[in-house]
PDB file of N, CA and C in Angstrom:
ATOM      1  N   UNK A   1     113.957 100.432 123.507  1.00  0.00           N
ATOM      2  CA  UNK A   1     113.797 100.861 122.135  1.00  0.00           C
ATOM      3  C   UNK A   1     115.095 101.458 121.601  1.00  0.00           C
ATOM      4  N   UNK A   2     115.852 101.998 122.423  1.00  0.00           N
ATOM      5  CA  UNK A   2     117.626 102.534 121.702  1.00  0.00           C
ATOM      6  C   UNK A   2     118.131 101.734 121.161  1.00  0.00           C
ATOM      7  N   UNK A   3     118.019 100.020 121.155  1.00  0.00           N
ATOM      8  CA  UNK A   3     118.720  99.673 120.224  1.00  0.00           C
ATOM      9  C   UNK A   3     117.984  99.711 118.611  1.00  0.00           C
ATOM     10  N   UNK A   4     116.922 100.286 118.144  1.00  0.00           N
ATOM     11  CA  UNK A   4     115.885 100.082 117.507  1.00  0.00           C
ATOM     12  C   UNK A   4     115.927 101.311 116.707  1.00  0.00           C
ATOM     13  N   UNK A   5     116.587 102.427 117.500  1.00  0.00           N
ATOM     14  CA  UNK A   5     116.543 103.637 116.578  1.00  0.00           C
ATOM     15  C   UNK A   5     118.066 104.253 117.033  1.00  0.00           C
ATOM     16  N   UNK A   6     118.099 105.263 116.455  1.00  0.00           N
ATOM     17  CA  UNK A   6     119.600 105.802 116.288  1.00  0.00           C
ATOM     18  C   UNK A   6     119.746 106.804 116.036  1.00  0.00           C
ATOM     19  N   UNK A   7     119.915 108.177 116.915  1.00  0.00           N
ATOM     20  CA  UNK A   7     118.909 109.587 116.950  1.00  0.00           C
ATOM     21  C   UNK A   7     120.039 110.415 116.138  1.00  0.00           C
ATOM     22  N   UNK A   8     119.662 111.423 115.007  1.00  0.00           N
ATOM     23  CA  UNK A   8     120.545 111.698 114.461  1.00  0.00           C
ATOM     24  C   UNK A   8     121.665 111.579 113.851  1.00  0.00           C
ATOM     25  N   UNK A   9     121.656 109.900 113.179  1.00  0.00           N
ATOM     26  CA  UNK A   9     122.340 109.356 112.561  1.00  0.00           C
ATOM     27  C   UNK A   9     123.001 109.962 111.351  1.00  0.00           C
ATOM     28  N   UNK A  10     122.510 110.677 110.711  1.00  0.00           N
ATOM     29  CA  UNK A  10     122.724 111.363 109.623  1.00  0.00           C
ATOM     30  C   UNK A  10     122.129 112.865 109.826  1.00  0.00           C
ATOM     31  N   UNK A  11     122.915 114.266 109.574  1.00  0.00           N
ATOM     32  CA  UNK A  11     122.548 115.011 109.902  1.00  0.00           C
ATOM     33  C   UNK A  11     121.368 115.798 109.318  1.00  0.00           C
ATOM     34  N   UNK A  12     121.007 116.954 109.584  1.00  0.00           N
ATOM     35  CA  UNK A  12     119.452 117.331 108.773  1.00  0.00           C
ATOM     36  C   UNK A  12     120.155 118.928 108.197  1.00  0.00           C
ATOM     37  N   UNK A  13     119.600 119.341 107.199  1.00  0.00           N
ATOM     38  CA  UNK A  13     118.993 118.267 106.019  1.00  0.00           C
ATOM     39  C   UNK A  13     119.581 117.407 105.726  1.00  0.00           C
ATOM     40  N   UNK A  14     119.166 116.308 105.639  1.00  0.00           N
ATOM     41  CA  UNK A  14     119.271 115.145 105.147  1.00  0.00           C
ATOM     42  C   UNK A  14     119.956 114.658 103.474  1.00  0.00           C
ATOM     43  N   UNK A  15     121.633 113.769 103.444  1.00  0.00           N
ATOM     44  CA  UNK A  15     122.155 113.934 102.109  1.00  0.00           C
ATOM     45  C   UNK A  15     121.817 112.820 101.760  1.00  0.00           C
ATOM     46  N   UNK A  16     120.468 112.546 101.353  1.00  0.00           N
ATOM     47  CA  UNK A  16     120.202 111.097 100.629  1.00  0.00           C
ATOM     48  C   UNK A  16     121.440 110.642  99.874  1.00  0.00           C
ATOM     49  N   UNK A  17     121.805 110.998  99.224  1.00  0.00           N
ATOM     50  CA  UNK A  17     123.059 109.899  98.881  1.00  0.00           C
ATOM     51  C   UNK A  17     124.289 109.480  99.489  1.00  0.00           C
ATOM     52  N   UNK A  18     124.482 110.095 100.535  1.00  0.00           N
ATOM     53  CA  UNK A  18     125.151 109.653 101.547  1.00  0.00           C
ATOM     54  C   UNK A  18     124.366 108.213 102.537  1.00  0.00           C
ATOM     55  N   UNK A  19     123.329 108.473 102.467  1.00  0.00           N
ATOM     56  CA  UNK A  19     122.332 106.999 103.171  1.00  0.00           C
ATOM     57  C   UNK A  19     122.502 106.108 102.245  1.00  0.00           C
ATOM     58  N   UNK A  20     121.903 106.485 101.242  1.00  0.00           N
ATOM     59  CA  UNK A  20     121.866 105.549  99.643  1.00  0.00           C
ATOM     60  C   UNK A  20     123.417 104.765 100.176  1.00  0.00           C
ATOM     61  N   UNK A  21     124.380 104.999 100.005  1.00  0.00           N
ATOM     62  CA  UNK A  21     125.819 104.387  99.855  1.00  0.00           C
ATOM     63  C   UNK A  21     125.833 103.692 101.496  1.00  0.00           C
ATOM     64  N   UNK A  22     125.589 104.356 101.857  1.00  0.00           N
ATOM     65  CA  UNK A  22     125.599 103.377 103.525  1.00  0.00           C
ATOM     66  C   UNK A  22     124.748 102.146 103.523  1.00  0.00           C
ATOM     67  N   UNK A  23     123.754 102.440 102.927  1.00  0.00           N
ATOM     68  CA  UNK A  23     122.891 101.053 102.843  1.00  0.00           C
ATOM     69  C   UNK A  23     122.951 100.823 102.322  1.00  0.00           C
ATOM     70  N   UNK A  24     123.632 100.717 100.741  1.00  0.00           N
ATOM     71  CA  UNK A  24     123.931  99.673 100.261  1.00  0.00           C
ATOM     72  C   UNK A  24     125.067  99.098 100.228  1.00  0.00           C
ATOM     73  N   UNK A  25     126.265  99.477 100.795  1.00  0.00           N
ATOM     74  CA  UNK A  25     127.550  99.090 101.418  1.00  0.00           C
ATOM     75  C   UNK A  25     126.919  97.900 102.897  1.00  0.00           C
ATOM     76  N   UNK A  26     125.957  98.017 103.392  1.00  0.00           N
ATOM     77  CA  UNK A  26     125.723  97.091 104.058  1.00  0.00           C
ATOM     78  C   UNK A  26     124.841  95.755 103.749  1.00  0.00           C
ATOM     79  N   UNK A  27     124.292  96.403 102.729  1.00  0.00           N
ATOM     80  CA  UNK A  27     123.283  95.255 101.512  1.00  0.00           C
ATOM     81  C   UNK A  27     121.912  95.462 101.861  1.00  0.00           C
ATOM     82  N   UNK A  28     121.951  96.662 101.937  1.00  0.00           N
ATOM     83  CA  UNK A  28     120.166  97.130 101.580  1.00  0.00           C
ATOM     84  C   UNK A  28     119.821  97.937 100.805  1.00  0.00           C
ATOM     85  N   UNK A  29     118.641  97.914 100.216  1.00  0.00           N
ATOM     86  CA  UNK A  29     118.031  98.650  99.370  1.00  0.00           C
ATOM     87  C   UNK A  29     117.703 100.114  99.928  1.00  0.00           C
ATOM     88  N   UNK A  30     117.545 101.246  99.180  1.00  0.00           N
ATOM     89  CA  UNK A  30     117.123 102.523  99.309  1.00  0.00           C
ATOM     90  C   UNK A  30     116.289 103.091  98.397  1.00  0.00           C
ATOM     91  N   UNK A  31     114.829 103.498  99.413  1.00  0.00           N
ATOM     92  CA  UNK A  31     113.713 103.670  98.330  1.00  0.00           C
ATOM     93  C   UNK A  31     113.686 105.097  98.776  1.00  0.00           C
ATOM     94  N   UNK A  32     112.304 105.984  98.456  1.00  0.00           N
ATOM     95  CA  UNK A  32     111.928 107.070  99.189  1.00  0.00           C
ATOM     96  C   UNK A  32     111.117 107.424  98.842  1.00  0.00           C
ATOM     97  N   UNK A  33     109.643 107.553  99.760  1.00  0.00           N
ATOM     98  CA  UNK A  33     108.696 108.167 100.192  1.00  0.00           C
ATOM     99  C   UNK A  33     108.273 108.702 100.746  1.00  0.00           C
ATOM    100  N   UNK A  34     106.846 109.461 100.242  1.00  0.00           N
ATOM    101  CA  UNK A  34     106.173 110.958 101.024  1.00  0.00           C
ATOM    102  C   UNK A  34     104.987 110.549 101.399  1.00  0.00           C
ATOM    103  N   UNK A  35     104.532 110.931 102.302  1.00  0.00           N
ATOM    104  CA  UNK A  35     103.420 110.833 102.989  1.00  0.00           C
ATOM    105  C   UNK A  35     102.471 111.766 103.367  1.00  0.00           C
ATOM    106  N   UNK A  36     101.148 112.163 103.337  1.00  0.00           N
ATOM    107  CA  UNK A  36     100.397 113.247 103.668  1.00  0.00           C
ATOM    108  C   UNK A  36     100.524 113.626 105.112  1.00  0.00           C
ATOM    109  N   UNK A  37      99.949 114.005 105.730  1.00  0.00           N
ATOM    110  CA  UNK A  37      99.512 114.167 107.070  1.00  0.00           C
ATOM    111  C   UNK A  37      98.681 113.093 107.542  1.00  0.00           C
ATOM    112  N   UNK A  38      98.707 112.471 108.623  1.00  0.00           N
ATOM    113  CA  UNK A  38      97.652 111.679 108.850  1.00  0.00           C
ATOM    114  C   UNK A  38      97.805 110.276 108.035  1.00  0.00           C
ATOM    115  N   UNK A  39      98.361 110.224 107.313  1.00  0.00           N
ATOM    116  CA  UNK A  39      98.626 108.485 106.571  1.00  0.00           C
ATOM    117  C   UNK A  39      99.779 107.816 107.734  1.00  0.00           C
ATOM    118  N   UNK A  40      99.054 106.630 107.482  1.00  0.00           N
ATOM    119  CA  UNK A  40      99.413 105.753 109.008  1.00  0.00           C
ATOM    120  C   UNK A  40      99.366 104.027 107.600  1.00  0.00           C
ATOM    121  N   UNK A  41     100.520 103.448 107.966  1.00  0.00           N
ATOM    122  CA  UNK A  41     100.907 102.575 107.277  1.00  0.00           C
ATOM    123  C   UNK A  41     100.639 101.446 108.583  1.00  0.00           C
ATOM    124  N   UNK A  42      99.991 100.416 108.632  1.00  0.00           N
ATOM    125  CA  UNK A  42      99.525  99.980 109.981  1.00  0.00           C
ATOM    126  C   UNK A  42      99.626  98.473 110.169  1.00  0.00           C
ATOM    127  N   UNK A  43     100.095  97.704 110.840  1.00  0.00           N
ATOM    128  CA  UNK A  43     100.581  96.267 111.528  1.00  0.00           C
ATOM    129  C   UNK A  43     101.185  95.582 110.196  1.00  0.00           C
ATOM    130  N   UNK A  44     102.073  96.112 109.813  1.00  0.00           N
ATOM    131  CA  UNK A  44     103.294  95.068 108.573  1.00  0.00           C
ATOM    132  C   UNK A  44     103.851  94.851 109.283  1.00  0.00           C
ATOM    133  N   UNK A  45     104.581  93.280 108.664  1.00  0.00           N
ATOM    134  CA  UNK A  45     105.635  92.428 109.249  1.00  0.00           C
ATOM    135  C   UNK A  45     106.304  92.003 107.520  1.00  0.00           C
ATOM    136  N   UNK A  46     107.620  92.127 107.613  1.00  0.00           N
ATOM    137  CA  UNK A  46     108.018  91.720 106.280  1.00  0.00           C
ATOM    138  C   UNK A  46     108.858  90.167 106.775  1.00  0.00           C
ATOM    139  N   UNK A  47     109.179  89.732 105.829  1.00  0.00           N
ATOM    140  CA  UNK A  47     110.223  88.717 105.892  1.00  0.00           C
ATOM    141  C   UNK A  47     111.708  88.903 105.897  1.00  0.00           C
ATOM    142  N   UNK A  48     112.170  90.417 105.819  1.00  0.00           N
ATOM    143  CA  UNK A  48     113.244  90.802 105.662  1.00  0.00           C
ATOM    144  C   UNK A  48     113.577  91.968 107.343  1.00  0.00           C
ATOM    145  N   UNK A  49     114.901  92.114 106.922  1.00  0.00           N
ATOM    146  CA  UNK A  49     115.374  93.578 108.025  1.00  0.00           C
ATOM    147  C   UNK A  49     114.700  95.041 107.214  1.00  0.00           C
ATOM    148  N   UNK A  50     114.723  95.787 107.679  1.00  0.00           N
ATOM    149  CA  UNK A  50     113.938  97.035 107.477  1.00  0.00           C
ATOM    150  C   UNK A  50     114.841  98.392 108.456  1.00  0.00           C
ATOM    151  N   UNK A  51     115.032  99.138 107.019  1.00  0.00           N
ATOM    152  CA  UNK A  51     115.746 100.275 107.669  1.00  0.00           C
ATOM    153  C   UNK A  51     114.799 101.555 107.781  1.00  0.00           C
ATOM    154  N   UNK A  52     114.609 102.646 108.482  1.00  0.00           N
ATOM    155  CA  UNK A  52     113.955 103.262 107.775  1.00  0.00           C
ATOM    156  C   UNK A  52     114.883 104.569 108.527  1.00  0.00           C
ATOM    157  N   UNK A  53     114.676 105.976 107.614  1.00  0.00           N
ATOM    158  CA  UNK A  53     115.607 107.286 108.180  1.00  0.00           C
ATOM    159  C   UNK A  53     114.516 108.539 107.346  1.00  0.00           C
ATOM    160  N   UNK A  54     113.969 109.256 108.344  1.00  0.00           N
ATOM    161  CA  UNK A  54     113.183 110.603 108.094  1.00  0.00           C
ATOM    162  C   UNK A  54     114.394 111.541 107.175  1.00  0.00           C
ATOM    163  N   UNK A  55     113.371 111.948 106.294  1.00  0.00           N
ATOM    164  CA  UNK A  55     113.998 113.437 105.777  1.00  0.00           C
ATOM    165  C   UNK A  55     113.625 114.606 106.052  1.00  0.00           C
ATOM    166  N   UNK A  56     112.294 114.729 106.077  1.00  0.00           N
ATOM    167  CA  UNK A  56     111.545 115.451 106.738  1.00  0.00           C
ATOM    168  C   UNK A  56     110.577 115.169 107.389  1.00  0.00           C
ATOM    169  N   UNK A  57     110.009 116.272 107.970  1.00  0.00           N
ATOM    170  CA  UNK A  57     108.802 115.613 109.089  1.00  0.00           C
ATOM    171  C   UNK A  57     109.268 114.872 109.787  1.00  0.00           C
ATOM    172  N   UNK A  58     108.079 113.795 110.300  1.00  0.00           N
ATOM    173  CA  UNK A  58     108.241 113.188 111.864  1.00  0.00           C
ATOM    174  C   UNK A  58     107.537 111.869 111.593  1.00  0.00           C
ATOM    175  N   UNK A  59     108.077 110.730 112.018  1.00  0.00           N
ATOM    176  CA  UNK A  59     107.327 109.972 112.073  1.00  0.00           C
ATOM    177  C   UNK A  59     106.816 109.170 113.243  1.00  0.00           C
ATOM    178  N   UNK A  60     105.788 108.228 113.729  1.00  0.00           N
ATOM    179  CA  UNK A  60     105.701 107.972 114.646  1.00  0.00           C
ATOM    180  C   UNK A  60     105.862 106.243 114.271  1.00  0.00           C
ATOM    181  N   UNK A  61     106.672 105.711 115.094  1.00  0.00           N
ATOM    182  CA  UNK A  61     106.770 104.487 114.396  1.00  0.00           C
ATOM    183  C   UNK A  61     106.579 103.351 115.754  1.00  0.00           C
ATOM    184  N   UNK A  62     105.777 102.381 115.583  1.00  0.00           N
ATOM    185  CA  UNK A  62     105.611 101.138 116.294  1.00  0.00           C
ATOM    186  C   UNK A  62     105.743 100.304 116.435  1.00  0.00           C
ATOM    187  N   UNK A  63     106.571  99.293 117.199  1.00  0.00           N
ATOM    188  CA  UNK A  63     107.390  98.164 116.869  1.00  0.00           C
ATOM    189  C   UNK A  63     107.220  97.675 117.967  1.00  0.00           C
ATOM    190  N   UNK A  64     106.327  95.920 117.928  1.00  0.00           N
ATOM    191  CA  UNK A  64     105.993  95.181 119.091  1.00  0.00           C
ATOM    192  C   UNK A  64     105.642  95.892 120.112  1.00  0.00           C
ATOM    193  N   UNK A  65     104.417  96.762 119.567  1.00  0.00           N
ATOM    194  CA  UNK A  65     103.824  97.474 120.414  1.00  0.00           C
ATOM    195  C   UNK A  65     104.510  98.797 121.351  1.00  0.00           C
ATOM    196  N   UNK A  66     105.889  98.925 121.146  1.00  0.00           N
ATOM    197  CA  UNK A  66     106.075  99.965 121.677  1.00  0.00           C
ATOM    198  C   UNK A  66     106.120 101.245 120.768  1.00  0.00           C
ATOM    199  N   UNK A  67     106.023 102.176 120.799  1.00  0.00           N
ATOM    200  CA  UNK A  67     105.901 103.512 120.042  1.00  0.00           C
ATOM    201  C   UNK A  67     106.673 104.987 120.549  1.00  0.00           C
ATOM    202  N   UNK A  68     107.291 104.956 119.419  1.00  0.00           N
ATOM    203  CA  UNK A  68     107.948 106.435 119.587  1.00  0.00           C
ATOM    204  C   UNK A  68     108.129 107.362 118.225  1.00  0.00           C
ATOM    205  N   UNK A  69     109.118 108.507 118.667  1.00  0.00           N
ATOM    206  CA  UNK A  69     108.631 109.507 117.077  1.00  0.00           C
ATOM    207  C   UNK A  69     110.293 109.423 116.674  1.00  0.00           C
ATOM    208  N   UNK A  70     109.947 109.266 115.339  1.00  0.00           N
ATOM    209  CA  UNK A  70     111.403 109.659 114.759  1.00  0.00           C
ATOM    210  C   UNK A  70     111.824 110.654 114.074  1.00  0.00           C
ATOM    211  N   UNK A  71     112.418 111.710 114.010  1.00  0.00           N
ATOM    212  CA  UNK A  71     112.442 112.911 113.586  1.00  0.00           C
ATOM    213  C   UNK A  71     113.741 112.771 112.220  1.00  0.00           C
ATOM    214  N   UNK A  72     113.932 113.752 111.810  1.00  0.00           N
ATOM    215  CA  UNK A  72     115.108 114.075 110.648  1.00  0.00           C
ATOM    216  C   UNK A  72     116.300 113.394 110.563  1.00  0.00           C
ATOM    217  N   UNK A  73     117.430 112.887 110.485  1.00  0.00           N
ATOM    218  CA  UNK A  73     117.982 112.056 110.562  1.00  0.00           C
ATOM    219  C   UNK A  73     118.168 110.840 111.418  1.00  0.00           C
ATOM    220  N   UNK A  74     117.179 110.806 112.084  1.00  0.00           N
ATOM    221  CA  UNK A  74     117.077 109.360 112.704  1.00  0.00           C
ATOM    222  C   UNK A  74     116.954 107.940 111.855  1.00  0.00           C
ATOM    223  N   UNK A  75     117.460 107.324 112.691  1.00  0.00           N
ATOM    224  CA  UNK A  75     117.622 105.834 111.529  1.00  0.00           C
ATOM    225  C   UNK A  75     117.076 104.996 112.270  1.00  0.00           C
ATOM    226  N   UNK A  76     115.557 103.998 112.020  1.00  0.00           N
ATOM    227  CA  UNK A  76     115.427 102.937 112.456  1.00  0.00           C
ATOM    228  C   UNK A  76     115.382 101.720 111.900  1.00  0.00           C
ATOM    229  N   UNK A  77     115.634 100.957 112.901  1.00  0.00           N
ATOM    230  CA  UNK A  77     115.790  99.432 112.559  1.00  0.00           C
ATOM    231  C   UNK A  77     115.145  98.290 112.779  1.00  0.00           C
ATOM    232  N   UNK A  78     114.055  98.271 112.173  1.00  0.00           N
ATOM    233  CA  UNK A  78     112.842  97.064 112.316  1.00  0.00           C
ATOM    234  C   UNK A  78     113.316  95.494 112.079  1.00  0.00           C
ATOM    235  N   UNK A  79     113.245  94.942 112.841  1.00  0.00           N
ATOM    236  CA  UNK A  79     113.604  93.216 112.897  1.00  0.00           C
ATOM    237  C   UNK A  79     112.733  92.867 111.668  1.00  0.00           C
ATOM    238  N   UNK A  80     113.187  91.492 111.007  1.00  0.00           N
ATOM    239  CA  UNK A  80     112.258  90.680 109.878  1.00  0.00           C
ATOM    240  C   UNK A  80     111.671  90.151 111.073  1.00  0.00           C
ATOM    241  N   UNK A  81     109.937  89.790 110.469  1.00  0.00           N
ATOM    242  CA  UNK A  81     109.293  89.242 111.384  1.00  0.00           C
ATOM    243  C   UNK A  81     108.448  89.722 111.832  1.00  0.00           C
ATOM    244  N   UNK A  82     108.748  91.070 112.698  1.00  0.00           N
ATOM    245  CA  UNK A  82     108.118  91.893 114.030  1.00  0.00           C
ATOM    246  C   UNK A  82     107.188  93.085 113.233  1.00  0.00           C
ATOM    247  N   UNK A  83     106.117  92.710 114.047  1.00  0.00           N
ATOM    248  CA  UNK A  83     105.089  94.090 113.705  1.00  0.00           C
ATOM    249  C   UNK A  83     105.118  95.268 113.478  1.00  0.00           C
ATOM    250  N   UNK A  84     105.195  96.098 112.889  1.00  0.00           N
ATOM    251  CA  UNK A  84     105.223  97.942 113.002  1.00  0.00           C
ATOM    252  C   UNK A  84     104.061  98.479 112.403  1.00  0.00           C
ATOM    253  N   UNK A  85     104.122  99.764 112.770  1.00  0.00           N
ATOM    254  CA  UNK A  85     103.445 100.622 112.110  1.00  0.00           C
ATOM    255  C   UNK A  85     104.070 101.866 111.907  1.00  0.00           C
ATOM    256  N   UNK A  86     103.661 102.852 110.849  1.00  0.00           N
ATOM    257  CA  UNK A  86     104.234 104.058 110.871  1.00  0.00           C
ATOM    258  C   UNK A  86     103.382 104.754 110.561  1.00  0.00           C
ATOM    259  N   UNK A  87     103.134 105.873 111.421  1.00  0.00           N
ATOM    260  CA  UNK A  87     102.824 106.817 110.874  1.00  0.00           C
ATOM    261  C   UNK A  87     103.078 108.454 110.845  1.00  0.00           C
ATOM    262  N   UNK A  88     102.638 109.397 109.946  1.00  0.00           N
ATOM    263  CA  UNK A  88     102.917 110.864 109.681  1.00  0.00           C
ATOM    264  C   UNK A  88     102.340 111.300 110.613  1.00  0.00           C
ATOM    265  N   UNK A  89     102.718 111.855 111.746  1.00  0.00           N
ATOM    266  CA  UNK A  89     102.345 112.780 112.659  1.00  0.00           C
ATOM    267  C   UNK A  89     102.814 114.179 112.676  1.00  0.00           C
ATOM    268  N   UNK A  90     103.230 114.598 111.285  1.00  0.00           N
ATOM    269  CA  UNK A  90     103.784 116.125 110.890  1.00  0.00           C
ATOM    270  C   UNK A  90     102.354 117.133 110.979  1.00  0.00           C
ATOM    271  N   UNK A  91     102.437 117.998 111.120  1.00  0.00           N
ATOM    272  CA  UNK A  91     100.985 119.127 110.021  1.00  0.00           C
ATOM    273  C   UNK A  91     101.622 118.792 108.547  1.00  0.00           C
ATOM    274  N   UNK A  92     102.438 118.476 108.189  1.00  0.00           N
ATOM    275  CA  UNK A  92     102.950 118.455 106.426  1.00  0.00           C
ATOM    276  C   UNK A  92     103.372 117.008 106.003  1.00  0.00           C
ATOM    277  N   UNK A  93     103.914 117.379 105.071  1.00  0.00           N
ATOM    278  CA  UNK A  93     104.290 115.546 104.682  1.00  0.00           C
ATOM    279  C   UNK A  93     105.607 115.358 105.420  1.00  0.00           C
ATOM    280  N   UNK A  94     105.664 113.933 105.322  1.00  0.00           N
ATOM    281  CA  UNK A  94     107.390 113.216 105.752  1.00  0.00           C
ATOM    282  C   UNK A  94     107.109 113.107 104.823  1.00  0.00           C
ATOM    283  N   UNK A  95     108.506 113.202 104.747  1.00  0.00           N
ATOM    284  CA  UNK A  95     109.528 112.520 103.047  1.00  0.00           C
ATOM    285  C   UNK A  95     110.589 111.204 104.438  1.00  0.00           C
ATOM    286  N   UNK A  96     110.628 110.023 103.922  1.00  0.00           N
ATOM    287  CA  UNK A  96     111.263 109.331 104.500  1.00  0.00           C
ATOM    288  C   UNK A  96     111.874 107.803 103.426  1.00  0.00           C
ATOM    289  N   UNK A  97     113.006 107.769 103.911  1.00  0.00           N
ATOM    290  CA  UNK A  97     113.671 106.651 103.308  1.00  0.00           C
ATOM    291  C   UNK A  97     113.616 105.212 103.883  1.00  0.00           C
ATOM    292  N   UNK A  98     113.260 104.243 103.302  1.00  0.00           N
ATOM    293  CA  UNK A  98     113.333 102.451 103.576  1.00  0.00           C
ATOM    294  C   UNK A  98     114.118 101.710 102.627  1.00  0.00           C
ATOM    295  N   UNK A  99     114.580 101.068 103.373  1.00  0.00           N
ATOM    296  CA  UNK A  99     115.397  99.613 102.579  1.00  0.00           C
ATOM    297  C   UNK A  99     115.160  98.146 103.412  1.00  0.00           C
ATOM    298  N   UNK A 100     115.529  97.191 102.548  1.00  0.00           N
ATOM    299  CA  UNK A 100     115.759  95.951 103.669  1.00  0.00           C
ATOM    300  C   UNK A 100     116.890  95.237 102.704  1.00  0.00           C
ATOM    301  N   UNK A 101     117.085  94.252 103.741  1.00  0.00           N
ATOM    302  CA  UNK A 101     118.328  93.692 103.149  1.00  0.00           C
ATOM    303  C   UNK A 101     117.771  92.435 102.828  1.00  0.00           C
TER     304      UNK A 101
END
């Protein structure tokens, strides 16, 4: 899974516009969303690459069945194609950022 995530890629707190310019200097989009506690986004596969980087909170994210947590500046990297899931495993919300290229 290390090639898949990238632990503290960006430091915490987190300078969204410092990501913003990184991904799109590489040709991806930058969105950003919050999540409750307990919301679980469950078996998507897009047609594209998929970035995703916590701002806050924690997420737990699943990819071809393997699963791990991604915390505050971590950056992951979902293949086009391949299954995931994500979900908020905080007591509070994630705030977390996605793009694809």
């Amino acid at each position: 899974m290390s090639s898949r995530v990238k632990r503290a890629k960006f430091s915490d707190p987190l300078d969204i516009a410092s990501v913003e310019q990184d991904w799109r200097q590489r040709g991806y989009s930058c969105h950003r969303f919050e999540d409750p506690p307990g919301q679980v986004w469950r078996d998507f596969v897009h047609r594209t690459n998929e970035v995703v980087m916590i701002s806050e909170g924690r997420l737990e994210v699943e990819i071809d069945g393997k699963g791990f947590l991604a915390n505050p500046g971590d950056k992951v990297f979902i293949p086009r194609d391949t299954m995931h899931t994500v979900a908020n495993t905080a007591d509070g919300r994630t705030v977390w950022l996605f793009g694809y290229d």
